[in-house]
PDB file of N, CA and C in Angstrom:
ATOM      1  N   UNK A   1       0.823  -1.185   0.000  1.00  0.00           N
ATOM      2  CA  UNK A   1       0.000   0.000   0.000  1.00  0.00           C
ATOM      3  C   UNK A   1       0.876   1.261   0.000  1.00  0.00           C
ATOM      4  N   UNK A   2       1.958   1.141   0.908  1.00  0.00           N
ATOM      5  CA  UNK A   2       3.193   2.257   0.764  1.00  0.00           C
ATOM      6  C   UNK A   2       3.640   2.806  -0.640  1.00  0.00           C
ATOM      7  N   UNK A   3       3.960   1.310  -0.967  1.00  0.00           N
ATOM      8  CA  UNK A   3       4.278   1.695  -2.676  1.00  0.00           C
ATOM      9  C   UNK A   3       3.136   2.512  -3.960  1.00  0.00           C
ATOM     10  N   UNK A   4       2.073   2.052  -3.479  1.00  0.00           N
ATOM     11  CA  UNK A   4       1.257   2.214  -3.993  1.00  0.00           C
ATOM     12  C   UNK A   4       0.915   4.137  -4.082  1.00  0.00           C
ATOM     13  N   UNK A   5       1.111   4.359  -2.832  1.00  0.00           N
ATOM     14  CA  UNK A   5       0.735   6.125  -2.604  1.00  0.00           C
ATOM     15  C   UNK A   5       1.984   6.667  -2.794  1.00  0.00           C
ATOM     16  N   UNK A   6       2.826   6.107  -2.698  1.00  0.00           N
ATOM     17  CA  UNK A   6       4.370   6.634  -3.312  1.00  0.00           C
ATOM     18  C   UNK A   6       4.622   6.767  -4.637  1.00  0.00           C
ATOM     19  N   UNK A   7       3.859   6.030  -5.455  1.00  0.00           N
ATOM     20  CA  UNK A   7       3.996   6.177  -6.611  1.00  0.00           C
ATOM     21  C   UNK A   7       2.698   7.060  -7.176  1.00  0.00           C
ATOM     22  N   UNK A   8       1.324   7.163  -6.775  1.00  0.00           N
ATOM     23  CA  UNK A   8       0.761   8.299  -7.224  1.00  0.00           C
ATOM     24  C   UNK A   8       1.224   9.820  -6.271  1.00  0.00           C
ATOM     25  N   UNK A   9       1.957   9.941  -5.653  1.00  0.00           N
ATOM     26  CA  UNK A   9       2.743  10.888  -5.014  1.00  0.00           C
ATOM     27  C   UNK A   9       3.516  11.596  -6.012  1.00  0.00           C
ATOM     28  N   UNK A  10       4.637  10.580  -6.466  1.00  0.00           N
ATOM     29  CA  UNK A  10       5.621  10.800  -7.324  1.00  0.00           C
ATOM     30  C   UNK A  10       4.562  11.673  -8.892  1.00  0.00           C
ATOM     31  N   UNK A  11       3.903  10.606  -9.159  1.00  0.00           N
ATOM     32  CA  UNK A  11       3.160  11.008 -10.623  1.00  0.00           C
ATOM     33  C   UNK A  11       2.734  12.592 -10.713  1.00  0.00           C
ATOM     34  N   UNK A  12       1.927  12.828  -9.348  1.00  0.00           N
ATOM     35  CA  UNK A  12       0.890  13.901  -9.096  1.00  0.00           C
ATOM     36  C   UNK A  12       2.351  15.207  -8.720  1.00  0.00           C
ATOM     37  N   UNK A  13       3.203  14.623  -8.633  1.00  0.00           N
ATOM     38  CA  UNK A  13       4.634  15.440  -8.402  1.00  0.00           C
ATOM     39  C   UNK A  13       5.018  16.188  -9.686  1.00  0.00           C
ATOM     40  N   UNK A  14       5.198  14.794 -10.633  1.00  0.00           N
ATOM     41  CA  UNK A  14       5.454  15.413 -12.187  1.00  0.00           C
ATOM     42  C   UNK A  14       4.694  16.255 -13.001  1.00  0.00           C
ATOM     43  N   UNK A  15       3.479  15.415 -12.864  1.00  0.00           N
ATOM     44  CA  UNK A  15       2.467  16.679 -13.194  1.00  0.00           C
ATOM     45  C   UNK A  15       2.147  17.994 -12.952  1.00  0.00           C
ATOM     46  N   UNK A  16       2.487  18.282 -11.917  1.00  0.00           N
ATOM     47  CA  UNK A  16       2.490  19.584 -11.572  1.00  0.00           C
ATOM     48  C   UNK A  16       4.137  20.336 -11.682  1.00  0.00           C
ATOM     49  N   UNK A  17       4.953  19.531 -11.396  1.00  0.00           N
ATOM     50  CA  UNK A  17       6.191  20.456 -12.142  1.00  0.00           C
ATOM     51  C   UNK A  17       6.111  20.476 -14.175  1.00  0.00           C
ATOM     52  N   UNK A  18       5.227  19.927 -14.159  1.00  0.00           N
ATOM     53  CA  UNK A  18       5.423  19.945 -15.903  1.00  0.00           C
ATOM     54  C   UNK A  18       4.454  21.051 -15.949  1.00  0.00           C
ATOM     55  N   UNK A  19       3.375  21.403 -14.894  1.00  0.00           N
ATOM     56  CA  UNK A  19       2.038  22.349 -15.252  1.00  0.00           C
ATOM     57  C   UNK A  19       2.654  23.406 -15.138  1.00  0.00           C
ATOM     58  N   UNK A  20       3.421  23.915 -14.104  1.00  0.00           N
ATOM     59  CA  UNK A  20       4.161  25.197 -13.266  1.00  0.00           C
ATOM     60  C   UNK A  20       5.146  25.776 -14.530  1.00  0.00           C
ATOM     61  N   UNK A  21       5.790  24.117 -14.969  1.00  0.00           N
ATOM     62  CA  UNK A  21       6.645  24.785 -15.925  1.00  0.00           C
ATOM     63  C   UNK A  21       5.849  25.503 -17.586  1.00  0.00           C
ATOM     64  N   UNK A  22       4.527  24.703 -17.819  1.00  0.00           N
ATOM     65  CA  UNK A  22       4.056  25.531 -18.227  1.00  0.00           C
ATOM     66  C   UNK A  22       3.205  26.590 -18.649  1.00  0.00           C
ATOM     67  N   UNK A  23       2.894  26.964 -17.400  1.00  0.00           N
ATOM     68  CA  UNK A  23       1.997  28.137 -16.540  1.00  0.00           C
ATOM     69  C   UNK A  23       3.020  29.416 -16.434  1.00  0.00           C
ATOM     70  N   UNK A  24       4.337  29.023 -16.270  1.00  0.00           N
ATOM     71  CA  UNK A  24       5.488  30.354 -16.171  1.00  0.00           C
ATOM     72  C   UNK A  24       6.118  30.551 -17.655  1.00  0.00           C
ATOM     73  N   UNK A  25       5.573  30.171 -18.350  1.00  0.00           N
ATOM     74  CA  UNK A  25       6.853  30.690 -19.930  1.00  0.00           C
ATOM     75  C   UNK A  25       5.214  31.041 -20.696  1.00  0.00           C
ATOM     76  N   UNK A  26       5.709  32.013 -21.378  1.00  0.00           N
ATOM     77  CA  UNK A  26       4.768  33.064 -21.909  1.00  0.00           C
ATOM     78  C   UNK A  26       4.240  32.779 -22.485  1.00  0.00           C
ATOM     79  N   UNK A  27       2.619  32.375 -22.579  1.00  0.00           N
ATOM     80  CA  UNK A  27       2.221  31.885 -23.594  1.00  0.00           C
ATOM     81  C   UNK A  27       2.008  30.384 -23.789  1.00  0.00           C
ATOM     82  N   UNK A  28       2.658  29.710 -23.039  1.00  0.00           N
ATOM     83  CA  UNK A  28       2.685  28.159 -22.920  1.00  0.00           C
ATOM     84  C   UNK A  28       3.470  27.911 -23.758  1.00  0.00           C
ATOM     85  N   UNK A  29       4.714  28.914 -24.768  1.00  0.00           N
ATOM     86  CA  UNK A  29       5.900  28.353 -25.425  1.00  0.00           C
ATOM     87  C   UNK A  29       6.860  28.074 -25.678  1.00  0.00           C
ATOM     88  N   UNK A  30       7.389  27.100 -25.843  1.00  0.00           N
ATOM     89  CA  UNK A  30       8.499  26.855 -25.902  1.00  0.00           C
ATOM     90  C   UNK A  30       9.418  26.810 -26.655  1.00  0.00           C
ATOM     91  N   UNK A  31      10.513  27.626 -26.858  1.00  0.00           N
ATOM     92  CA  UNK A  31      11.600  27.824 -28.003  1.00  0.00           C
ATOM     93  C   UNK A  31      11.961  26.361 -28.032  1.00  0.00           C
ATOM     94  N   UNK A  32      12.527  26.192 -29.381  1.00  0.00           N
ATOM     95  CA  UNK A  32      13.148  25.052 -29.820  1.00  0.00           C
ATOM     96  C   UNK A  32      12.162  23.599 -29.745  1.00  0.00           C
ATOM     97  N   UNK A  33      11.002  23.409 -30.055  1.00  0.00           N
ATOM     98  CA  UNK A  33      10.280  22.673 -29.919  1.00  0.00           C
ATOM     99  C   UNK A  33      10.242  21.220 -31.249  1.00  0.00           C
ATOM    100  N   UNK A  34      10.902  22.032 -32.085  1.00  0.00           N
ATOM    101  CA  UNK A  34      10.858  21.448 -33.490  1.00  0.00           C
ATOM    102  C   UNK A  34      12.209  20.471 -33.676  1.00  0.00           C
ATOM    103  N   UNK A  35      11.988  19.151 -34.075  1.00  0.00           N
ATOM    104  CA  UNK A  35      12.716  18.261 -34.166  1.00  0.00           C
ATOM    105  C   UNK A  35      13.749  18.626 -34.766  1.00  0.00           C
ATOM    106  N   UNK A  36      13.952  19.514 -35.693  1.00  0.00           N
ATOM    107  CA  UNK A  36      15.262  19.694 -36.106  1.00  0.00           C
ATOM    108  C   UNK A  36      16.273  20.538 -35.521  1.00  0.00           C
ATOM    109  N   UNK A  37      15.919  20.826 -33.632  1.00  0.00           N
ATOM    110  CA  UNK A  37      16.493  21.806 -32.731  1.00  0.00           C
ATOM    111  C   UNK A  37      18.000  20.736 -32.338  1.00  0.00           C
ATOM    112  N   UNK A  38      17.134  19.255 -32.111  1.00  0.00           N
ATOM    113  CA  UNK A  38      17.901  18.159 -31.491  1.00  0.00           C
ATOM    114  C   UNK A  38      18.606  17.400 -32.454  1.00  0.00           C
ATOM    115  N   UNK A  39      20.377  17.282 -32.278  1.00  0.00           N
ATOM    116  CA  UNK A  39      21.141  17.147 -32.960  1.00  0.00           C
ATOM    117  C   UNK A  39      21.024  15.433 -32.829  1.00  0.00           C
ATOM    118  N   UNK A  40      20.179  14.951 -31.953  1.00  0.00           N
ATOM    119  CA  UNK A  40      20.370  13.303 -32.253  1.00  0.00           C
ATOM    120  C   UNK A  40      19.354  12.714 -32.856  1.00  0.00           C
ATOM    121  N   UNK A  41      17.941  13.614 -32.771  1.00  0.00           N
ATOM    122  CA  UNK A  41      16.820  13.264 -33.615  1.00  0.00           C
ATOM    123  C   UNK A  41      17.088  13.598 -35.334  1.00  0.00           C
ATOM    124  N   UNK A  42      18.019  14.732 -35.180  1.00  0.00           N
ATOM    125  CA  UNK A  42      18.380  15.369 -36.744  1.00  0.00           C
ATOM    126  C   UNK A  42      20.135  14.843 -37.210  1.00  0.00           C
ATOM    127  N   UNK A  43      20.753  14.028 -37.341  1.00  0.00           N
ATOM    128  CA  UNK A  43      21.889  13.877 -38.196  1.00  0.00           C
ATOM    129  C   UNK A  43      22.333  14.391 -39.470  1.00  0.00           C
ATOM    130  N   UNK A  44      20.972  14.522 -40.101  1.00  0.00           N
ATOM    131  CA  UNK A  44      21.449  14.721 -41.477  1.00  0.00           C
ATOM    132  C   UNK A  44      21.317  16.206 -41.660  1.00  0.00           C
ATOM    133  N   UNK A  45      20.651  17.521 -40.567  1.00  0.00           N
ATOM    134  CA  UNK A  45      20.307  18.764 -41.196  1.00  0.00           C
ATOM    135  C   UNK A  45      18.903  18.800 -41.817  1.00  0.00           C
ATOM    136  N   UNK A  46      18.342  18.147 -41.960  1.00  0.00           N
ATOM    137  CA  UNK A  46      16.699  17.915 -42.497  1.00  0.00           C
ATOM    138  C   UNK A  46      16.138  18.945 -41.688  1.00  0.00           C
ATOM    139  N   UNK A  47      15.107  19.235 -43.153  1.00  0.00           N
ATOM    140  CA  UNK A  47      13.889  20.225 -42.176  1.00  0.00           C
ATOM    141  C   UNK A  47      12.972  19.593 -41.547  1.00  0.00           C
ATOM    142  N   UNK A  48      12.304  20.370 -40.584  1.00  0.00           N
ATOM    143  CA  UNK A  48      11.793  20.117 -39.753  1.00  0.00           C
ATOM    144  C   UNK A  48      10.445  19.416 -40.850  1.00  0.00           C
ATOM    145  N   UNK A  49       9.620  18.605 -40.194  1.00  0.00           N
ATOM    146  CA  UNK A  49       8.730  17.770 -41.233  1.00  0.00           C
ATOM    147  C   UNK A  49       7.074  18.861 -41.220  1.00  0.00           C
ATOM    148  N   UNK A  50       7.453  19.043 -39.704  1.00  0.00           N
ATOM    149  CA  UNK A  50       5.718  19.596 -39.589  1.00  0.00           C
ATOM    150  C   UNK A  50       6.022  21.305 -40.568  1.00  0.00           C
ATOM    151  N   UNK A  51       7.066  21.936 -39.974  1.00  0.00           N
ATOM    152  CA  UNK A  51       6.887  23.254 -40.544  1.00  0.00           C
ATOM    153  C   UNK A  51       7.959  24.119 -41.464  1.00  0.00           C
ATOM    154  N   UNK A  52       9.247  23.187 -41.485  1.00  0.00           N
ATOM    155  CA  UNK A  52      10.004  23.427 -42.920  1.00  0.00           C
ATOM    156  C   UNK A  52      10.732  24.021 -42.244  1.00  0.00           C
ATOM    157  N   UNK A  53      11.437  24.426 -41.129  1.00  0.00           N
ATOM    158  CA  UNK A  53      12.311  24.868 -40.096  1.00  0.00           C
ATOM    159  C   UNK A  53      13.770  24.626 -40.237  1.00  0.00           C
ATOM    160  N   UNK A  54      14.669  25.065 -40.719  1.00  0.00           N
ATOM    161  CA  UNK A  54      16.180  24.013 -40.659  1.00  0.00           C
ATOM    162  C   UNK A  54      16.788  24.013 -39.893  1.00  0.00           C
ATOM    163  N   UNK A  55      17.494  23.560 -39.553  1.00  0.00           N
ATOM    164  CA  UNK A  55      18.620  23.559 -37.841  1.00  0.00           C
ATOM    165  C   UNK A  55      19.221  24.851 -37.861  1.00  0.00           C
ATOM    166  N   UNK A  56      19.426  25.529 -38.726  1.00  0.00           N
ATOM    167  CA  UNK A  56      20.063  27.042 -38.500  1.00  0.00           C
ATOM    168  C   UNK A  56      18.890  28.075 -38.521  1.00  0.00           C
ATOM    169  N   UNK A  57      18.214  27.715 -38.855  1.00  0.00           N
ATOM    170  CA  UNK A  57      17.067  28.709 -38.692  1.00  0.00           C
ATOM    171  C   UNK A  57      16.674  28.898 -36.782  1.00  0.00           C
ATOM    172  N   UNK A  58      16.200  30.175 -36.187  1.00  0.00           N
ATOM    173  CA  UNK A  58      15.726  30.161 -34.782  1.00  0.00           C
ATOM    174  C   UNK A  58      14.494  29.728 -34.274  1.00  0.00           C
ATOM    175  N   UNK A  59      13.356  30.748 -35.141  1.00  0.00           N
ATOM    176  CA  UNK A  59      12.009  30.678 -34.615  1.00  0.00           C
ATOM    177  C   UNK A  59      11.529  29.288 -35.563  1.00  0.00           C
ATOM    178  N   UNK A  60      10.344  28.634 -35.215  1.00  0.00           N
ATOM    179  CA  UNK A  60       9.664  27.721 -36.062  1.00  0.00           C
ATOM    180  C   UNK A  60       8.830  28.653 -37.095  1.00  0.00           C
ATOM    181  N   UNK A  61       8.757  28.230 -37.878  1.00  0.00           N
ATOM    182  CA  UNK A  61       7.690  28.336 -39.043  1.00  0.00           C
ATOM    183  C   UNK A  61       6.131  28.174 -38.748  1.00  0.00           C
ATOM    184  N   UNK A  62       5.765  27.569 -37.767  1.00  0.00           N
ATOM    185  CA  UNK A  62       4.340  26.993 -37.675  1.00  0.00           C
ATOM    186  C   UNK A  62       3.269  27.888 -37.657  1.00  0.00           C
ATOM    187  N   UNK A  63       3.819  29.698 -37.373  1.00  0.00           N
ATOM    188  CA  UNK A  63       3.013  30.109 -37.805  1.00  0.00           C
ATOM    189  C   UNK A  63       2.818  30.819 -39.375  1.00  0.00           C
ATOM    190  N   UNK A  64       3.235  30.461 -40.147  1.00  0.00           N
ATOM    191  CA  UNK A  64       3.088  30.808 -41.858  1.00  0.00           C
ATOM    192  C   UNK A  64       2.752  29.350 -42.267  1.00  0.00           C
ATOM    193  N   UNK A  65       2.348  27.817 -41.444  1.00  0.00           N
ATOM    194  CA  UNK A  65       1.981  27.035 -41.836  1.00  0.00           C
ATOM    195  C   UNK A  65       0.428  27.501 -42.440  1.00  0.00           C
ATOM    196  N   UNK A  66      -0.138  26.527 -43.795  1.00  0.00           N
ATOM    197  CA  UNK A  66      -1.378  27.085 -43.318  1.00  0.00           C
ATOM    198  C   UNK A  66      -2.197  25.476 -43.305  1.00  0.00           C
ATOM    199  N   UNK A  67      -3.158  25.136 -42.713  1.00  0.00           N
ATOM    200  CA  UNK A  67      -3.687  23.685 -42.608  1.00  0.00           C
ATOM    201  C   UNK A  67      -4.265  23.556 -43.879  1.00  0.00           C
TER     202      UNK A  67
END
């Protein structure tokens, strides 16, 4: 039973440092969100898939996406 409330302890822990963290950044956003930020998801320099972003580029594209 120990284990048991220790581990929804822990959960209800993460959740709320993941909420706080994004309740304090402006907007709910986060720079560098786009797969081609991370040099182990990206090897080759590829653009980003969702919004055409390249690893040297800063901001994402997602808003001149249009659906």
């Amino acid at each position: 039973m120990k284990l048991l409330f220790l581990t929804i302890g822990l959960l209800a822990l993460a959740f709320a440092g993941i909420a706080i963290k994004i309740w304090s950044k402006k907007d709910g956003k986060f720079a560098g969100t786009c797969a081609s930020q991370s040099p182990f998801l990206n090897k080759d320099g590829e653009a980003c898939g969702y919004c055409g972003k390249l690893p040297t580029e800063q901001d994402c594209r997602k808003d001149s996406v249009t659906p």
